[in-house]
Protein backbone atom coordinates (compact mmCIF):
# COMPACT_ATOMS: atom_id res chain seq x y z
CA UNK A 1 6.98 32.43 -0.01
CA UNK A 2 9.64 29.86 -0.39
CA UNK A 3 11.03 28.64 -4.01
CA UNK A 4 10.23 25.07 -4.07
CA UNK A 5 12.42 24.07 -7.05
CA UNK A 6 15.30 26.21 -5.28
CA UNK A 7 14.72 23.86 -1.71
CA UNK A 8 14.34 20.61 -3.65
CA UNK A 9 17.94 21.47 -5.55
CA UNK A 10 19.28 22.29 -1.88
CA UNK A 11 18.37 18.70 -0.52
CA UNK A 12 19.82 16.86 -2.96
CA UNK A 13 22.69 18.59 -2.94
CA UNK A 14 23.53 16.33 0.10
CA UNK A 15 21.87 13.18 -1.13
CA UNK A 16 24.63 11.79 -3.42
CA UNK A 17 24.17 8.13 -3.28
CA UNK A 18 22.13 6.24 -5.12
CA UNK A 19 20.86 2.61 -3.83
CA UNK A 20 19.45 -0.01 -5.93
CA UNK A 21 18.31 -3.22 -5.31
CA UNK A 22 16.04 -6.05 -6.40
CA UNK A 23 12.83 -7.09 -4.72
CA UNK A 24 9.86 -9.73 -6.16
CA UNK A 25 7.62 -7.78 -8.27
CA UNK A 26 4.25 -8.43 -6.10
CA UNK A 27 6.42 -6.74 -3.41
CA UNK A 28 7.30 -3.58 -5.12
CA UNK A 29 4.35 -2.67 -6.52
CA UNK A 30 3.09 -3.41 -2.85
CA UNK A 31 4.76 -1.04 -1.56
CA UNK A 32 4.62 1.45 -4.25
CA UNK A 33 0.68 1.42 -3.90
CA UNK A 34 1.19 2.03 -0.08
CA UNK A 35 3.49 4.94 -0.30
CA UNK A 36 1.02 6.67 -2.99
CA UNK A 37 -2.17 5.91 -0.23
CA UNK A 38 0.21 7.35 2.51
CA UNK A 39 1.34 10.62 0.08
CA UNK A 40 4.74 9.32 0.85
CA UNK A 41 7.88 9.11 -1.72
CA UNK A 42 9.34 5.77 -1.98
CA UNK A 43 12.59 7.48 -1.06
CA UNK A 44 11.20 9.35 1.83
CA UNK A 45 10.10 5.86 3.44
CA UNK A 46 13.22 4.03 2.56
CA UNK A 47 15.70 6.76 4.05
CA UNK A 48 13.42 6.74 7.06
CA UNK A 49 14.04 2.68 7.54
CA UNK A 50 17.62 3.10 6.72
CA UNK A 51 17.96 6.07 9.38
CA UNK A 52 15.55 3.64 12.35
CA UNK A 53 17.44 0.79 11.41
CA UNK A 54 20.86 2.31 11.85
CA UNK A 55 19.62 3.97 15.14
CA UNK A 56 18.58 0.32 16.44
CA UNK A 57 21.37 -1.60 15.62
CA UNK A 58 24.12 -2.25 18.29
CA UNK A 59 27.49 -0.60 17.82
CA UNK A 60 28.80 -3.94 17.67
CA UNK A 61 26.89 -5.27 14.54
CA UNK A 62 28.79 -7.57 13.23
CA UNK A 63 29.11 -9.74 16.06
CA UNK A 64 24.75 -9.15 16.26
CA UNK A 65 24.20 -10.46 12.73
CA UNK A 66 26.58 -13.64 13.40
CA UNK A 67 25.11 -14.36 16.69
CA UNK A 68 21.31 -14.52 14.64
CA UNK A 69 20.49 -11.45 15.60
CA UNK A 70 17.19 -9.80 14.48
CA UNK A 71 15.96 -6.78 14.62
CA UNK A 72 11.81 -6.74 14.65
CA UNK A 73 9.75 -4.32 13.19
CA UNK A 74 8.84 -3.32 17.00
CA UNK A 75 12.14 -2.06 17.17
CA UNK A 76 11.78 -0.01 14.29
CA UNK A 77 8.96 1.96 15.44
């Protein structure tokens, strides 16, 4: 049987930034409310947009962003 508080201490040992940022109200609690139907931490979902975004964006992103460039939810799935 594993040691759950030992594994959680072992993740975060990697996980050293923090990120914080300011959204409408109406939207967080949005999300917040879908995370909790989906049994999903808010952190869980947000590295996993972070990680598919990074995947989809070209190497040469700032060039991308100054041409207009978008990248869809499509593309993140």
């Amino acid at each position: 049987m594993l040691d759950t508080q030992c594994v959680s201490k072992r993740k975060l040992v990697n996980k050293t930034k923090d990120l914080r940022l300011r959204v409408e109200p109406e939207l967080y609690e949005s999300f917040r409310e879908a995370c909790y139907q989906l049994d999903l931490s808010a952190s869980h979902v947000l590295r996993r947009l972070m990680q598919q975004f990074v995947e989809k964006v070209p190497p040469n992103q700032e060039a991308f962003w100054l041409s207009g460039g978008t990248v869809s939810d499509r593309d993140l799935q």
